[in-house]
Protein backbone atom coordinates (compact mmCIF):
# COMPACT_ATOMS: atom_id res chain seq x y z
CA UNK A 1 0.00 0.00 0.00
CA UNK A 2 2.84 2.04 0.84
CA UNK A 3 4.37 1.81 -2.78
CA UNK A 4 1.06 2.87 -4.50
CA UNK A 5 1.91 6.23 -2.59
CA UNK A 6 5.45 6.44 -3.10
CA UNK A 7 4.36 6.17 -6.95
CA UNK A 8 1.25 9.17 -6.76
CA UNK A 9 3.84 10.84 -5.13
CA UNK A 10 6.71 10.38 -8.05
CA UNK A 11 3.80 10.78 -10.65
CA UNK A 12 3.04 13.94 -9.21
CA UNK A 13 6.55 15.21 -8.65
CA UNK A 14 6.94 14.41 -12.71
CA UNK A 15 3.97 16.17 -13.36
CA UNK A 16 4.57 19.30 -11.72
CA UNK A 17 8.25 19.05 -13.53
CA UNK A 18 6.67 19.24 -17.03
CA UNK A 19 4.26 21.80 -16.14
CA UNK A 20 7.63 23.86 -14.87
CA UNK A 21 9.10 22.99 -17.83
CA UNK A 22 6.40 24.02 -20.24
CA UNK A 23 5.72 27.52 -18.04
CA UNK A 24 8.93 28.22 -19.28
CA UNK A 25 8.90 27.25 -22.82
CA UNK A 26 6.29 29.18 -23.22
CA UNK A 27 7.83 32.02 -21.55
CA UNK A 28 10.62 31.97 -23.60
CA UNK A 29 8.72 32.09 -26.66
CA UNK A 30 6.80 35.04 -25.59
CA UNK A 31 9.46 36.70 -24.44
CA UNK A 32 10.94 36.58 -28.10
CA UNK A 33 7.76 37.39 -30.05
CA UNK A 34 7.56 40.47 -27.77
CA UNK A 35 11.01 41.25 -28.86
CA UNK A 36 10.44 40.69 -32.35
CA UNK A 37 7.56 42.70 -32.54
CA UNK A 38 8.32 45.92 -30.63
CA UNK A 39 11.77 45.77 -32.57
CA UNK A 40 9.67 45.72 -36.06
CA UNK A 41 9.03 49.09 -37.97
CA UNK A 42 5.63 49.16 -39.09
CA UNK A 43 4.49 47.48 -42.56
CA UNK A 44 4.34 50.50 -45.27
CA UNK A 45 3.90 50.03 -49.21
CA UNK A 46 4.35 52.60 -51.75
CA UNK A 47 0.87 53.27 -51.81
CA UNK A 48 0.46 53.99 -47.90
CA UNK A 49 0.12 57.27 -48.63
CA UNK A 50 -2.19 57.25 -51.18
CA UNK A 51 -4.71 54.80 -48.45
CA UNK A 52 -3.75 57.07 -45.78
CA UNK A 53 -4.98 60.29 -48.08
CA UNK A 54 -8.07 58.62 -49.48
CA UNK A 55 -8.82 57.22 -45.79
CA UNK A 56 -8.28 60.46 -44.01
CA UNK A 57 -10.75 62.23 -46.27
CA UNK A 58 -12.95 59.56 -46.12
CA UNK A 59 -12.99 59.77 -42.27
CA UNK A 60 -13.20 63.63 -41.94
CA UNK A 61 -14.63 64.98 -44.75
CA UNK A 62 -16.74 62.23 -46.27
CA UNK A 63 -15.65 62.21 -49.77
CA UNK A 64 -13.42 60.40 -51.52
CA UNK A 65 -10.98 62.41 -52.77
CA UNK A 66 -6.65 62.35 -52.84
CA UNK A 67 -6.60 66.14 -51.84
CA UNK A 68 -5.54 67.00 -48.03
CA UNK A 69 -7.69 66.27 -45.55
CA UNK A 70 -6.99 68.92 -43.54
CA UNK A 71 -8.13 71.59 -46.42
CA UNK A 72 -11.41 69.92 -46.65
CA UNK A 73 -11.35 70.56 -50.05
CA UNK A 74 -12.52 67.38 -51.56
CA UNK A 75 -11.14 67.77 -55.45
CA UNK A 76 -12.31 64.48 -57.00
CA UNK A 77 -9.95 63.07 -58.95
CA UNK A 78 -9.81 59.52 -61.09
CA UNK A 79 -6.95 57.99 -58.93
CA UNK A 80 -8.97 58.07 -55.76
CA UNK A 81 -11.74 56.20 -57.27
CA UNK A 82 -9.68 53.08 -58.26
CA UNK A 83 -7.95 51.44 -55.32
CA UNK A 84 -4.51 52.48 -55.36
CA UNK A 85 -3.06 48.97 -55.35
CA UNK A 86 -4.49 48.01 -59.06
CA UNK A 87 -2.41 48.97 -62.24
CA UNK A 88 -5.15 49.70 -64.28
């Protein structure tokens, strides 16, 4: 009877080992993917700009327009209608 409890006992002493051992792969991992994504600059494409301009008016002046958003002036122009990603 004593044996059976002397084995729980180990079981559990294993158990609690992996759990450590996990904890701290996982850890480890975040730790990195923290790193690597604070360290990152953010994502930009040539046409940023031209989303950022279109969204910006968009957002404050409700038009769709490439002109400043700040001026409010809303000059419609063919390049803001087609999405500045397609060649056409």
């Amino acid at each position: 009877m004593f044996e059976f409890l002397i084995r729980i006992a180990q079981t559990d002493q294993r158990r609690t080992g992996q759990r450590r051992l996990a904890l701290l792969i996982f850890a480890i991992a975040l730790c990195a993917r923290l790193v690597y994504v604070l360290s990152a600059s953010p994502y930009a494409t040539p046409d940023s700009d031209t989303y950022l301009t279109v969204a910006g008016n968009i957002y404050q002046n409700f038009c769709v327009s490439r002109s400043d958003p700040a001026a409010a002036l809303c000059t419609p122009s063919w390049a803001a209608i087609i999405c500045p990603a397609i060649p056409w």
